[in-house]
Structure formats: structure tokens, C-alpha cells
C-alpha atoms as a PDB file:
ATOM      1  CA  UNK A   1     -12.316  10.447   0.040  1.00  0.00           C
ATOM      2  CA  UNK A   2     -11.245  11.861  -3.536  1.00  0.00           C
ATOM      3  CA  UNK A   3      -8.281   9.796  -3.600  1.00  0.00           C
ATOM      4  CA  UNK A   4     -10.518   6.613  -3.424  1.00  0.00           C
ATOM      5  CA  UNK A   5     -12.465   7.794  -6.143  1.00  0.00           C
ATOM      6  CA  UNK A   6      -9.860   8.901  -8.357  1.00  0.00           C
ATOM      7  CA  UNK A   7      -8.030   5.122  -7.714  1.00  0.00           C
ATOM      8  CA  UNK A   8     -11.210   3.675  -8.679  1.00  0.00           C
ATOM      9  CA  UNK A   9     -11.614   5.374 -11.900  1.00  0.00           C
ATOM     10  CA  UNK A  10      -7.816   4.785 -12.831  1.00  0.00           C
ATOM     11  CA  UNK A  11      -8.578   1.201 -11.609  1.00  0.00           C
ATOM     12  CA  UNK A  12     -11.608   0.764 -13.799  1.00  0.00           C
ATOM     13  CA  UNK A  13      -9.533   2.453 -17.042  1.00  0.00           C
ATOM     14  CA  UNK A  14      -6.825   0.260 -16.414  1.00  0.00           C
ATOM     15  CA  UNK A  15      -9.162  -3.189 -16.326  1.00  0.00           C
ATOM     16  CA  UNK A  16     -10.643  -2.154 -19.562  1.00  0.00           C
ATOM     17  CA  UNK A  17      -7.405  -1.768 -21.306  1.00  0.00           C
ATOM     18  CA  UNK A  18      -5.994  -4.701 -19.540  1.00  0.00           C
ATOM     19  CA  UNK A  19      -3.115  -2.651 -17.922  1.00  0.00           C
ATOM     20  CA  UNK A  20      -3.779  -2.880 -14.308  1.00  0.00           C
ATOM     21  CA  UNK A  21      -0.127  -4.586 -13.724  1.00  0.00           C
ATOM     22  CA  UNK A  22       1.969  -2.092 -16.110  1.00  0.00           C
ATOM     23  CA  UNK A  23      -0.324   0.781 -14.527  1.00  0.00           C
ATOM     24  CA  UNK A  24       0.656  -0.297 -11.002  1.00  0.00           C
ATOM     25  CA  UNK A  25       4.239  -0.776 -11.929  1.00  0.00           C
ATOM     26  CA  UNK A  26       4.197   2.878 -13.681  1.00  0.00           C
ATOM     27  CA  UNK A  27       3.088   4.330 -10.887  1.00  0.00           C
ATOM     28  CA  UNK A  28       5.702   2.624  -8.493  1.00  0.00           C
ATOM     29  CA  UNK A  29       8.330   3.895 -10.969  1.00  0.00           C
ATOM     30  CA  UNK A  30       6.679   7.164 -10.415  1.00  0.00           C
ATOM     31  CA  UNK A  31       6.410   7.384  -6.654  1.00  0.00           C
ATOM     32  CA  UNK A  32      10.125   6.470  -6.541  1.00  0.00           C
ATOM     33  CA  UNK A  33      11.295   8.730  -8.173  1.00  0.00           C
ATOM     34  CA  UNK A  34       8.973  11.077  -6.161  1.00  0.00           C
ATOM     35  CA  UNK A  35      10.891   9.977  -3.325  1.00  0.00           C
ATOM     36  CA  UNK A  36      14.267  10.307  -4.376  1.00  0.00           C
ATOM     37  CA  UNK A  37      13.363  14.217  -5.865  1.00  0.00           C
ATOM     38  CA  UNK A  38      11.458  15.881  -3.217  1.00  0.00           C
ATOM     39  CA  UNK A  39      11.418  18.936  -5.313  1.00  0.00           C
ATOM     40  CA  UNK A  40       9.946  17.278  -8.726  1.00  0.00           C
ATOM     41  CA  UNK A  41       6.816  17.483  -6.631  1.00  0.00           C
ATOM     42  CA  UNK A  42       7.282  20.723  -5.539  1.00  0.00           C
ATOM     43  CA  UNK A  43       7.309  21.869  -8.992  1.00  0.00           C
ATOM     44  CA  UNK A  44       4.052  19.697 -10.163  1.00  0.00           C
ATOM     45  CA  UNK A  45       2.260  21.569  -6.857  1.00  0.00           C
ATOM     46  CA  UNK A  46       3.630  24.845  -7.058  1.00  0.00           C
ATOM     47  CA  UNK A  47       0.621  27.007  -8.182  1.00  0.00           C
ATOM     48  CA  UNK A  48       2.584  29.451 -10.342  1.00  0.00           C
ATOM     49  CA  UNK A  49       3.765  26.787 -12.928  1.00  0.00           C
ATOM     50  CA  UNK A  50       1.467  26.677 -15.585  1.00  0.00           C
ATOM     51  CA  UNK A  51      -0.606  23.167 -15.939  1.00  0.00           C
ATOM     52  CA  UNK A  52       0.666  22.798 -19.633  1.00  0.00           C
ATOM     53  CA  UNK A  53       4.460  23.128 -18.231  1.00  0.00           C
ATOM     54  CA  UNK A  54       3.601  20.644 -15.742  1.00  0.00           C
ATOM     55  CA  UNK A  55       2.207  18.325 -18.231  1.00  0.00           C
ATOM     56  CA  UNK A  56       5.057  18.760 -20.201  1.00  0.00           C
ATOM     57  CA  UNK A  57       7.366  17.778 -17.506  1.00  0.00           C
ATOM     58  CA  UNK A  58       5.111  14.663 -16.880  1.00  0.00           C
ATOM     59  CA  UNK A  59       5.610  13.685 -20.220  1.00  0.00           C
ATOM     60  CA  UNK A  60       9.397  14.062 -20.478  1.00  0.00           C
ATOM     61  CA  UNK A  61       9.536  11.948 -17.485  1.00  0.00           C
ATOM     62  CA  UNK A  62       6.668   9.914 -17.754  1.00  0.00           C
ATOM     63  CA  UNK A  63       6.956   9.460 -21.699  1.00  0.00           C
ATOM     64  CA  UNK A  64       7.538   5.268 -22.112  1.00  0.00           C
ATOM     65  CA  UNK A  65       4.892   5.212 -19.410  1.00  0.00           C
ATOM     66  CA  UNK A  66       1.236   3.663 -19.954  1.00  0.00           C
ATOM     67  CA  UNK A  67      -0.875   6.087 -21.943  1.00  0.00           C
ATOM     68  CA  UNK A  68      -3.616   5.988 -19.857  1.00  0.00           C
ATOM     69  CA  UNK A  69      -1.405   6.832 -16.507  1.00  0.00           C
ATOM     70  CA  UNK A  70       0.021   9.620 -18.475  1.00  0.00           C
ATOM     71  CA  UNK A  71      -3.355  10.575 -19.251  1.00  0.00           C
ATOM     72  CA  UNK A  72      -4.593  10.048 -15.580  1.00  0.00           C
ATOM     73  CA  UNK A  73      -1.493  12.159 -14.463  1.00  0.00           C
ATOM     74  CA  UNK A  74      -2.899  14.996 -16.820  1.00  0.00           C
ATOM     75  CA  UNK A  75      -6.100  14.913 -15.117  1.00  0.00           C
ATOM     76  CA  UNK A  76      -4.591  15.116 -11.718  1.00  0.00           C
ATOM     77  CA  UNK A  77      -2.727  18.332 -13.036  1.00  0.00           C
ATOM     78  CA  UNK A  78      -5.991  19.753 -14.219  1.00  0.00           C
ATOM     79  CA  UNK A  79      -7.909  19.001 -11.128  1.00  0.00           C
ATOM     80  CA  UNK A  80      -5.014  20.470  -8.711  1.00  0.00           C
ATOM     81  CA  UNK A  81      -4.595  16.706  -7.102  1.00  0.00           C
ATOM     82  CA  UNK A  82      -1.465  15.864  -8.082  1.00  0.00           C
ATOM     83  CA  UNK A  83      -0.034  16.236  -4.805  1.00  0.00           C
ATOM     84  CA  UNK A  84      -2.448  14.043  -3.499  1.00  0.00           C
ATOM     85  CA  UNK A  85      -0.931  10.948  -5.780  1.00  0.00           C
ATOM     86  CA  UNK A  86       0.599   8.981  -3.038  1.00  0.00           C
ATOM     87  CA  UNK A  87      -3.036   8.935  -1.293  1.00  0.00           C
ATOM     88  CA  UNK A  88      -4.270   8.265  -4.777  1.00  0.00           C
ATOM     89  CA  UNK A  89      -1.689   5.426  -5.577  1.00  0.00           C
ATOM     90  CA  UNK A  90      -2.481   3.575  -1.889  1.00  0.00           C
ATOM     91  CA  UNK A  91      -6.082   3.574  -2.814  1.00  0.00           C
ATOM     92  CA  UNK A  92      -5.307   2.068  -6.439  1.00  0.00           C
ATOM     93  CA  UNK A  93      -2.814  -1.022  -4.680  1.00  0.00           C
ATOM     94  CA  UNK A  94      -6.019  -1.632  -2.269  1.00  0.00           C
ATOM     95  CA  UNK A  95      -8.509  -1.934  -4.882  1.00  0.00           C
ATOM     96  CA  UNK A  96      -5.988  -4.287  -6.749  1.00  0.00           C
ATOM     97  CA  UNK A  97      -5.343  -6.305  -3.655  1.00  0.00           C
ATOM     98  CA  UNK A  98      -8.931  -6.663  -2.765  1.00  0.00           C
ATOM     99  CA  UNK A  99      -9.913  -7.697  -6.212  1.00  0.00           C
ATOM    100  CA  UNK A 100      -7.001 -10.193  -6.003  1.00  0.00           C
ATOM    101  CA  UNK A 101      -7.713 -11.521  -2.499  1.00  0.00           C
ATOM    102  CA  UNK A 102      -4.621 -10.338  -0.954  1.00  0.00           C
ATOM    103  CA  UNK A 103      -4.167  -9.271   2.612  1.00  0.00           C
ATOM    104  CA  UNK A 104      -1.385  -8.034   4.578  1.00  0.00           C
ATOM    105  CA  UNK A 105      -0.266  -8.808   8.037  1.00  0.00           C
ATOM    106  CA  UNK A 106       2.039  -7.362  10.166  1.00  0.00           C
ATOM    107  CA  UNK A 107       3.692 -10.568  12.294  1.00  0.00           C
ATOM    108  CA  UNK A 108       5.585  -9.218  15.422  1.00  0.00           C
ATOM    109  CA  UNK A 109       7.396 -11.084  17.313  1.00  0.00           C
ATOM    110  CA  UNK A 110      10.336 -11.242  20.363  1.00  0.00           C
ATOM    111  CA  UNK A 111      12.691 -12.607  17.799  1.00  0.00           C
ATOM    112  CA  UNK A 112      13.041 -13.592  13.963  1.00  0.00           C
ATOM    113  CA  UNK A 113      10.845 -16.655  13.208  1.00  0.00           C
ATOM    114  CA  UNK A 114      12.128 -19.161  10.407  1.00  0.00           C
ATOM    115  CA  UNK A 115      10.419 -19.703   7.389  1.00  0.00           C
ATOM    116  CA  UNK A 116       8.070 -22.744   8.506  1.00  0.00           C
ATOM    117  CA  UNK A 117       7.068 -20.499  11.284  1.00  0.00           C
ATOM    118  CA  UNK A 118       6.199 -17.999   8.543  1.00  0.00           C
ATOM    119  CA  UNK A 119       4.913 -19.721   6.773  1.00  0.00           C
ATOM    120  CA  UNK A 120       2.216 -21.414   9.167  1.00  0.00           C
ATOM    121  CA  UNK A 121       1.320 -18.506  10.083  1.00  0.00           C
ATOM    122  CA  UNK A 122       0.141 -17.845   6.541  1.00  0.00           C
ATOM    123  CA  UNK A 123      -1.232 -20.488   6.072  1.00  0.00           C
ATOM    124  CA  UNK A 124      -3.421 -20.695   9.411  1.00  0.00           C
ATOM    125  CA  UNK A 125      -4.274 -16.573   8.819  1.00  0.00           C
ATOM    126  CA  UNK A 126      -5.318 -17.762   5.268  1.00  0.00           C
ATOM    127  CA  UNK A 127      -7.744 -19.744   6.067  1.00  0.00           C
ATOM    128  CA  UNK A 128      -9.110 -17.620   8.941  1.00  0.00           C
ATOM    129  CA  UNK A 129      -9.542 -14.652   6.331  1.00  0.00           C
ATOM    130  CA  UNK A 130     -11.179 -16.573   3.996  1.00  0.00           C
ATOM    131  CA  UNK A 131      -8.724 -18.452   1.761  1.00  0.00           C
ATOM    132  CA  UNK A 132      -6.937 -14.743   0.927  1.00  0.00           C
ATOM    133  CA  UNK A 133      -3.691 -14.587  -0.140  1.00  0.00           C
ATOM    134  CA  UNK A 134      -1.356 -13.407   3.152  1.00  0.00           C
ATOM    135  CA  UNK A 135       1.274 -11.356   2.564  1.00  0.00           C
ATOM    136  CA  UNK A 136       3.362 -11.235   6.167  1.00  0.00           C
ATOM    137  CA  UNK A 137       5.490  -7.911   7.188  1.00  0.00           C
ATOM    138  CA  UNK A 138       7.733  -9.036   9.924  1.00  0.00           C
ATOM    139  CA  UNK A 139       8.475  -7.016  12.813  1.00  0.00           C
ATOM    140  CA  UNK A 140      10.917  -7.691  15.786  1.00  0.00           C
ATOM    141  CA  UNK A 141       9.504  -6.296  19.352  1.00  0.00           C
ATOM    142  CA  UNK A 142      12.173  -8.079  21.735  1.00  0.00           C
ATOM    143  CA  UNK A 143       9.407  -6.474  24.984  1.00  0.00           C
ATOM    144  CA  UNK A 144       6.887  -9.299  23.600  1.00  0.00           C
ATOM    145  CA  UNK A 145       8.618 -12.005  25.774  1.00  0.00           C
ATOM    146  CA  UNK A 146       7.697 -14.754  23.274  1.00  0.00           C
ATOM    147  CA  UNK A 147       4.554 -15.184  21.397  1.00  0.00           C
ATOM    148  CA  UNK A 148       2.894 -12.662  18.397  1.00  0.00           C
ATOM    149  CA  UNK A 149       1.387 -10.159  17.743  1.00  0.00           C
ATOM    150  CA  UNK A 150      -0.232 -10.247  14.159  1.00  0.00           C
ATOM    151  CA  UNK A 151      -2.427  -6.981  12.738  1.00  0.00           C
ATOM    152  CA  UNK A 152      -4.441  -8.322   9.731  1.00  0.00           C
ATOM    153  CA  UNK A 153      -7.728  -6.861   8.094  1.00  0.00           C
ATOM    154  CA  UNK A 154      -7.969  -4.658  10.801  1.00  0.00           C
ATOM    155  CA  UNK A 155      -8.090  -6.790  13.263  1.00  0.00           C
ATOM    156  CA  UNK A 156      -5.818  -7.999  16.208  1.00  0.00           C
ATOM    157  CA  UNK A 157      -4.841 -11.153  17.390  1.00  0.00           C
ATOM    158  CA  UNK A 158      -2.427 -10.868  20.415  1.00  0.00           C
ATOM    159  CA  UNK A 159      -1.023 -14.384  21.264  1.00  0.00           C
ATOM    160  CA  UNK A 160       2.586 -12.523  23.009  1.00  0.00           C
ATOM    161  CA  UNK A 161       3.415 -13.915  26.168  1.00  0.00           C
ATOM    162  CA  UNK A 162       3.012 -10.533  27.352  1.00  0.00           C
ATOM    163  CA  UNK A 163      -0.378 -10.474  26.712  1.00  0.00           C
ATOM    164  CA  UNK A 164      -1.042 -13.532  28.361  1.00  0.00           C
ATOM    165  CA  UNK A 165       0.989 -12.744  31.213  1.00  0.00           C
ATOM    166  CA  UNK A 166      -1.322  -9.187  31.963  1.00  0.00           C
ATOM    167  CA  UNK A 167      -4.090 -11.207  31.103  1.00  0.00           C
ATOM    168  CA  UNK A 168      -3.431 -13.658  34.192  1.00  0.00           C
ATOM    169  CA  UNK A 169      -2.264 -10.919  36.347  1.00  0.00           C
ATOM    170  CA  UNK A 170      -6.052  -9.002  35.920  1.00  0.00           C
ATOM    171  CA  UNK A 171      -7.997 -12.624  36.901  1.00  0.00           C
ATOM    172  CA  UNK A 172      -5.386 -13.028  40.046  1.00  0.00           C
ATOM    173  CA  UNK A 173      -6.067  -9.285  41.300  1.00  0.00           C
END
């Protein structure tokens, strides 16, 4: 629940400043270089590390960064949350996609569908979500038989031949 309201604040910082992109991007950067050095968060978390030695080493790595992130990172170090800055970042890139109408859907399918399938598919999901902006992750399931299988807003819409197939074989029995 923190993380949301931490994203919010950082959201709400960055709209005032205009900064929301080069915030977003910063923390990508961030985050990926998270990833690639397990132990550079090991060393933000590890409770024996003084918070000013932590800043420090937020601002040597963070230093052509957004002030504001760099100030938001600070914060995190003060508050003991900066391990919680993935949760915190996914919360910030839903806020921005919400405000920007942007959903994401996750198409599966028996086998790779071109790019007018695709985009169809985005097109029809659009306008059943409201006129948002569809942003399709495309999975291969080759058990599907034929058909989709698309997970958007929460929701499901199964229209796999499998699915249709079990769906027969319940009214027949």
C-alpha cells in the first residue's frame, strides 16, 4: 500500500515540475542497473551502512539524474523503503499509464499472429476499453489449438479453440 502512495507523491512532484517523462526514464536507468548489480541494492538495504553513505552512493550514481528523483531516492533512504523501489517504480508507470489512457494486454495465441492480426486486435480491444491506448504483449501457447486468449484490465476474454471446444463438450455431457 506504501508503494502506491509513495508513486503518487513522486508522480504529483514530477507533474509540477513537468518531469514525469525524464523521471520515468531515470528511474528505468535506475532499476537496470539494479538488475545488472544485485549487490548495489544490497548495500542501499543493508542496515549497518549509514543513510548519509547511502545517499552518497545515490548521488555518485544517480548524479546527472532528475533532482527531484535524487531527492525522492533520499527520502526512500530516510524512510528505510528503498528496497521497496521496484514496488514503488510499478506503481509510478501505472499512475502514468492511467493518466495517459494506456492499457496493456497480454495476446496469447497457438502461433505468432502478423501485424494486421495485431493490430485488429488493438484496435477492436481499444474500443471495447474505452478508446485507451492498447499496448499488446504477445505470448505463444501452441496447447490453445487456434484462437486467443487476451488478459486486459483485468479481465479475460478466452476466444481459444480450446475453450470453445470444453465449452461444447460441458453442453453435450
Amino acid at each position: 500500500m506504501f508503494a502506491k502512495e509513495y508513486a503518487k507523491a513522486l508522480y504529483e512532484l514530477a507533474l509540477e515540475s513537468n518531469s514525469v517523462s525524464e523521471i520515468n526514464d531515470n528511474f528505468k536507468i535506475l532499476l537496470d542497473g539494479i538488475n545488472e548489480n544485485e549487490d548495489y541494492m544490497k548495500v542501499l538495504t543493508y542496515p549497518k551502512i549509514s543513510n548519509s553513505k547511502k545517499k552518497k552512493s545515490i548521488f555518485d550514481v544517480c548524479k546527472s539524474m532528475n533532482k527531484t528523483f535524487i531527492d525522492f531516492l533520499y527520502v526512500l533512504i530516510d524512510n528505510n523503503r528503498i528496497g521497496n523501489v521496484k514496488d514503488i517504480y510499478n506503481e509510478f508507470k501505472e499512475i502514468i499509464d492511467q493518466n495517459n489512457n494506456v492499457i496493456y494486454a497480454k495476446i496469447t495465441s497457438a502461433s505468432k499472429l502478423n501485424k494486421a492480426q495485431l493490430s485488429l486486435l488493438a484496435n477492436n480491444l481499444s474500443k471495447y476499453f474505452s478508446n485507451k491506448k492498447v499496448i499488446i504483449n504477445e505470448v505463444i501457447d501452441e496447447t490453445l489449438i487456434g484462437g486467443v486468449k487476451i488478459v486486459a484490465d483485468g479481465k479475460l476474454i478466452d476466444l481459444s479453440l480450446t475453450n470453445r471446444l470444453e465449452s461444447l463438450m460441458n453442453q453435450i455431457e
